[in-house]
C-alpha atoms as a PDB file:
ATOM      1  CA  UNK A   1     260.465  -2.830 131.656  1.00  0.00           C
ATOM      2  CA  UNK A   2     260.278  -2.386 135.507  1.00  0.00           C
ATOM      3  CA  UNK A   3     262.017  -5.649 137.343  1.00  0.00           C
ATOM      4  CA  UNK A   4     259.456  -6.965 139.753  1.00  0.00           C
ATOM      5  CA  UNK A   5     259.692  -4.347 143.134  1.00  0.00           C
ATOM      6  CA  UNK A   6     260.957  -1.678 140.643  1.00  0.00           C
ATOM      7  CA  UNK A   7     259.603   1.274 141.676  1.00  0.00           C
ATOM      8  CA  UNK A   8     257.900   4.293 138.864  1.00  0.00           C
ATOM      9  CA  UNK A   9     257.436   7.347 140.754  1.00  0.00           C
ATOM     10  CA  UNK A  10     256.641  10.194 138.330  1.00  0.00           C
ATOM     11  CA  UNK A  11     254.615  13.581 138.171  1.00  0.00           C
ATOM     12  CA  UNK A  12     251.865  14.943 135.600  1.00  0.00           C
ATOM     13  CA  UNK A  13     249.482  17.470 134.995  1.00  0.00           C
ATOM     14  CA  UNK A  14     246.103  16.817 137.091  1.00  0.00           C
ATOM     15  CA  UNK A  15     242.207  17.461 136.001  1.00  0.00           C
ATOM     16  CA  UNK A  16     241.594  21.517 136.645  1.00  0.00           C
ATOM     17  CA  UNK A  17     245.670  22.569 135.703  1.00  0.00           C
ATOM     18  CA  UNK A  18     245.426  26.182 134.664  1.00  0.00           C
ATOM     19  CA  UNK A  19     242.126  26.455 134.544  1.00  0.00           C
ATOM     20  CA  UNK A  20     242.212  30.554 134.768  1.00  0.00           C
ATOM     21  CA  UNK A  21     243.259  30.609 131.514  1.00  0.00           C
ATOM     22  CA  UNK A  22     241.389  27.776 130.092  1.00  0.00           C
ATOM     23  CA  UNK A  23     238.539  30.136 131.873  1.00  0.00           C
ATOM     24  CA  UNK A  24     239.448  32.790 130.171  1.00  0.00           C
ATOM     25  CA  UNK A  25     239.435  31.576 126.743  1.00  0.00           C
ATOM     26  CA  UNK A  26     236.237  30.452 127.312  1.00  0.00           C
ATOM     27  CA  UNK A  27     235.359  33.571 127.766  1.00  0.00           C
ATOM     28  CA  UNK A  28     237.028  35.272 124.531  1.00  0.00           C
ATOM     29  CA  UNK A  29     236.226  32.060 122.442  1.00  0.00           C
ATOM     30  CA  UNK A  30     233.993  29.433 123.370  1.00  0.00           C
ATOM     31  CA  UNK A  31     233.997  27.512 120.162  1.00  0.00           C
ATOM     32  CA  UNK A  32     237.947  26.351 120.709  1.00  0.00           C
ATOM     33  CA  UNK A  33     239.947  25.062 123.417  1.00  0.00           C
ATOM     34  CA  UNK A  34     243.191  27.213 123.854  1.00  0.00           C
ATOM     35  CA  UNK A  35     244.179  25.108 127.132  1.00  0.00           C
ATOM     36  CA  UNK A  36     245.014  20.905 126.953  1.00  0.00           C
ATOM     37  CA  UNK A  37     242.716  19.022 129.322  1.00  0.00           C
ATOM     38  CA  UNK A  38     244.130  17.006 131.862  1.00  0.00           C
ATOM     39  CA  UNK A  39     242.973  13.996 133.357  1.00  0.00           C
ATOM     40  CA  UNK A  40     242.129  13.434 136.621  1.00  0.00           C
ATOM     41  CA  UNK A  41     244.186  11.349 139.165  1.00  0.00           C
ATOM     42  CA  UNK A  42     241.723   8.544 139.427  1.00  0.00           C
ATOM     43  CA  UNK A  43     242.154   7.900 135.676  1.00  0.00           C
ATOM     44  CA  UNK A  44     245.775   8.121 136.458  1.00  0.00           C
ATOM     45  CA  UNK A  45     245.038   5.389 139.401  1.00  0.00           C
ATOM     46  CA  UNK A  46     242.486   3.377 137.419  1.00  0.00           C
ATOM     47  CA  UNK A  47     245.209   2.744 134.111  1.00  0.00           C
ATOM     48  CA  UNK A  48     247.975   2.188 136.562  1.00  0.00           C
ATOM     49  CA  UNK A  49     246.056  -0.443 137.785  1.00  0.00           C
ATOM     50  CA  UNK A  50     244.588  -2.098 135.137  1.00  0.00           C
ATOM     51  CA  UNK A  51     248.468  -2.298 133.651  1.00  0.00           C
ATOM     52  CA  UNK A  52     249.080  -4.736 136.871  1.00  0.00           C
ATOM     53  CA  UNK A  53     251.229  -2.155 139.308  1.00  0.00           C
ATOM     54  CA  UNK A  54     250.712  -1.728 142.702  1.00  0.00           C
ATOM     55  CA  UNK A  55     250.230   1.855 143.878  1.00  0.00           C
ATOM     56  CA  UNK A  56     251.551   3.373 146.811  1.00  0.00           C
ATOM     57  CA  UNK A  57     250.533   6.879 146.527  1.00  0.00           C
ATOM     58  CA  UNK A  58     248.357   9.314 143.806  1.00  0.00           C
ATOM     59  CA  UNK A  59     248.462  12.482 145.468  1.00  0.00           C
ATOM     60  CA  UNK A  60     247.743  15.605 143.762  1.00  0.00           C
ATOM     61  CA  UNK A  61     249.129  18.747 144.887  1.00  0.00           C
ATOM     62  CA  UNK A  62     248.121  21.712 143.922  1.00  0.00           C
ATOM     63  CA  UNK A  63     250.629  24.711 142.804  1.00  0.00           C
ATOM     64  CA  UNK A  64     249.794  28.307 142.569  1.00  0.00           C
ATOM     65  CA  UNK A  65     252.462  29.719 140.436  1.00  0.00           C
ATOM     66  CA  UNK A  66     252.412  33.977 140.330  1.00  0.00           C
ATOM     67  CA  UNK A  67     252.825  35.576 137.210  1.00  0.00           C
ATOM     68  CA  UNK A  68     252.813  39.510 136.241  1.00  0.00           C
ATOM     69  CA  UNK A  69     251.357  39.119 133.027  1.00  0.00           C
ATOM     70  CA  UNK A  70     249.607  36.345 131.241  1.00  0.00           C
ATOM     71  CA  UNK A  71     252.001  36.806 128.924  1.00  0.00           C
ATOM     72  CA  UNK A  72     254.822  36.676 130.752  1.00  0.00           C
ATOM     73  CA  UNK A  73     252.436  32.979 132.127  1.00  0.00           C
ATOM     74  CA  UNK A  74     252.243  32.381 128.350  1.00  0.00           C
ATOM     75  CA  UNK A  75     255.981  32.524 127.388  1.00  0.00           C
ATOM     76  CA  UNK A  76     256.826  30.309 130.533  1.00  0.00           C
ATOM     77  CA  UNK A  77     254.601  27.555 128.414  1.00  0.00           C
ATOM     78  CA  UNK A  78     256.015  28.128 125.000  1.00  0.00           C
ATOM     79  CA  UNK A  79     259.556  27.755 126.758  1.00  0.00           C
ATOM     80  CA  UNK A  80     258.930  24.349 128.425  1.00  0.00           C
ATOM     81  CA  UNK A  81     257.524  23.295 125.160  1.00  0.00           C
ATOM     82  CA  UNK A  82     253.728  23.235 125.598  1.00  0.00           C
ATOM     83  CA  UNK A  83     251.009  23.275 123.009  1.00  0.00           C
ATOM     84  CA  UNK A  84     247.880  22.107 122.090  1.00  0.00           C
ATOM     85  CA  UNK A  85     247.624  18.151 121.524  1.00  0.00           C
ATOM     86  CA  UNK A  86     243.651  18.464 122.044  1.00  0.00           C
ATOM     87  CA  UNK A  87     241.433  17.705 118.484  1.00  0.00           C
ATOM     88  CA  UNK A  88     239.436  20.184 119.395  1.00  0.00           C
ATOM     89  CA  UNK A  89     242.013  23.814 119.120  1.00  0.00           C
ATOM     90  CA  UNK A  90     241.491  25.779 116.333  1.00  0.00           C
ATOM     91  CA  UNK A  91     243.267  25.361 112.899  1.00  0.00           C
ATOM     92  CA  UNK A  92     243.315  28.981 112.591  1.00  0.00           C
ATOM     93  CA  UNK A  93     245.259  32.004 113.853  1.00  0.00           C
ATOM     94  CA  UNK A  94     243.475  33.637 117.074  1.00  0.00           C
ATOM     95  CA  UNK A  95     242.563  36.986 116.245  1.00  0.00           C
ATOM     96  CA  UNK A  96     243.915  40.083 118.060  1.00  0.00           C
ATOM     97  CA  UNK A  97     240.183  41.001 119.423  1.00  0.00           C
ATOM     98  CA  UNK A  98     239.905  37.156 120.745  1.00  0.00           C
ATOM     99  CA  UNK A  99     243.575  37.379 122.659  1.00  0.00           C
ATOM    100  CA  UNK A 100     242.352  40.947 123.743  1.00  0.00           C
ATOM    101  CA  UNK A 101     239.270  39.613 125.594  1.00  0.00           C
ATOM    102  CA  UNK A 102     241.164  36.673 126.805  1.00  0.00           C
ATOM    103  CA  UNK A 103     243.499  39.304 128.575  1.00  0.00           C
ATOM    104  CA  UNK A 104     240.467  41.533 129.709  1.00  0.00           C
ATOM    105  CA  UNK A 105     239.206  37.671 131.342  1.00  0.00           C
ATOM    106  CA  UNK A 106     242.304  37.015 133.180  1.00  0.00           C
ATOM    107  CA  UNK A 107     242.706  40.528 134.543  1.00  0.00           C
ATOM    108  CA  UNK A 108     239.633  39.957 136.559  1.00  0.00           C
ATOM    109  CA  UNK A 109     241.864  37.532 138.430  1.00  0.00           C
ATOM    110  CA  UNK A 110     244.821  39.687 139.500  1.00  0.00           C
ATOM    111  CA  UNK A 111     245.321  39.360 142.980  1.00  0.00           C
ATOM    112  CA  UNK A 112     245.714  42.107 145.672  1.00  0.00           C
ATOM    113  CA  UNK A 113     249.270  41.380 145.639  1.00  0.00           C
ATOM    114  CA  UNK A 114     249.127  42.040 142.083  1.00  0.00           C
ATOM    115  CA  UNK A 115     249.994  39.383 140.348  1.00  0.00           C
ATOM    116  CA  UNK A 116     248.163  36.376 138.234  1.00  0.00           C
ATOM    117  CA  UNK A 117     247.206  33.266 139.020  1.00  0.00           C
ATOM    118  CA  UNK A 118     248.196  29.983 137.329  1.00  0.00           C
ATOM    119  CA  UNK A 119     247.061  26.743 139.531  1.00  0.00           C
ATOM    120  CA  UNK A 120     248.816  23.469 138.099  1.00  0.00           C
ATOM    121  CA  UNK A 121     247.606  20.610 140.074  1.00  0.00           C
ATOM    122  CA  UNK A 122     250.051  18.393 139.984  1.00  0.00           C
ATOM    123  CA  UNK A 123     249.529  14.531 139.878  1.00  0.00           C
ATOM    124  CA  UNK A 124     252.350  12.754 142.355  1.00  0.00           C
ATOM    125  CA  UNK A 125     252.614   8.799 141.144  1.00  0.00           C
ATOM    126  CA  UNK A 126     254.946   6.088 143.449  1.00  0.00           C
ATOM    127  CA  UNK A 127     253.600   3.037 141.993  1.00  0.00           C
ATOM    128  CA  UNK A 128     255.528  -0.840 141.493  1.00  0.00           C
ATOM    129  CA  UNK A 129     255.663  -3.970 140.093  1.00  0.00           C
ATOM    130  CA  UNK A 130     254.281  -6.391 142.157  1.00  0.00           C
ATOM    131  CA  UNK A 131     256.880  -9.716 142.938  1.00  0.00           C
ATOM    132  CA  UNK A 132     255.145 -12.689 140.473  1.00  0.00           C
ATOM    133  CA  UNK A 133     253.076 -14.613 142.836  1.00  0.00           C
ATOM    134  CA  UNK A 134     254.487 -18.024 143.807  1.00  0.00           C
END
């Protein structure tokens, strides 16, 4: 769609984003993934150019957000519309003793400042169409 020198600059979700609470469902319930996985930025890199454009920059820049709760973290994700697109979540509710233990997890993260972690590493793209060679 890009004209040739059009530029596509855009942002995703790295390899590692939220992994405390990925890490903590792994601890309540290590049959299931609760968290999406992410790819990393050389896969990024690697399809961008296979698809013919020429990159400029894949950083990745990692965010620490600070929450006061995981659920407080949680509602945050059901508001920007996140949920599970992996094959491998489970197809049934979560039990109240699995969320409980998932909580207990992430506690043992609470900073001194008191507040939870949520690290989103966040893949930077400024990638173009090359001009069609002569």
């Amino acid at each position: 769609i890009l004209r040739p020198g059009g530029q596509l600059v855009f942002s995703i979700p790295g390899e590692k984003t939220l992994w405390e609470l990925q890490h903590s469902w792994q601890q309540a319930d290590p049959f299931h993934r609760h968290v999406n996985e992410f790819m990393p930025a050389e896969t990024v890199r690697t399809a961008l150019q296979n698809a013919g454009f020429q990159i400029n920059a894949v950083d990745v820049d990692p965010v620490v957000m600070r929450y006061n709760s995981v659920r407080e973290l949680t509602h945050e994700l059901k508001t920007l519309g996140a949920h599970i697109v992996n094959g491998e979540r489970n197809r049934q509710l979560t039990g109240k003793r699995a969320v409980a233990s998932m909580l207990q997890a992430y506690e043992q993260l609470r900073a001194v400042d008191g507040t939870l972690p949520a690290t989103w590493n966040v893949i930077c793209v400024n990638a173009c169409k090359p001009y069609a060679a002569v």
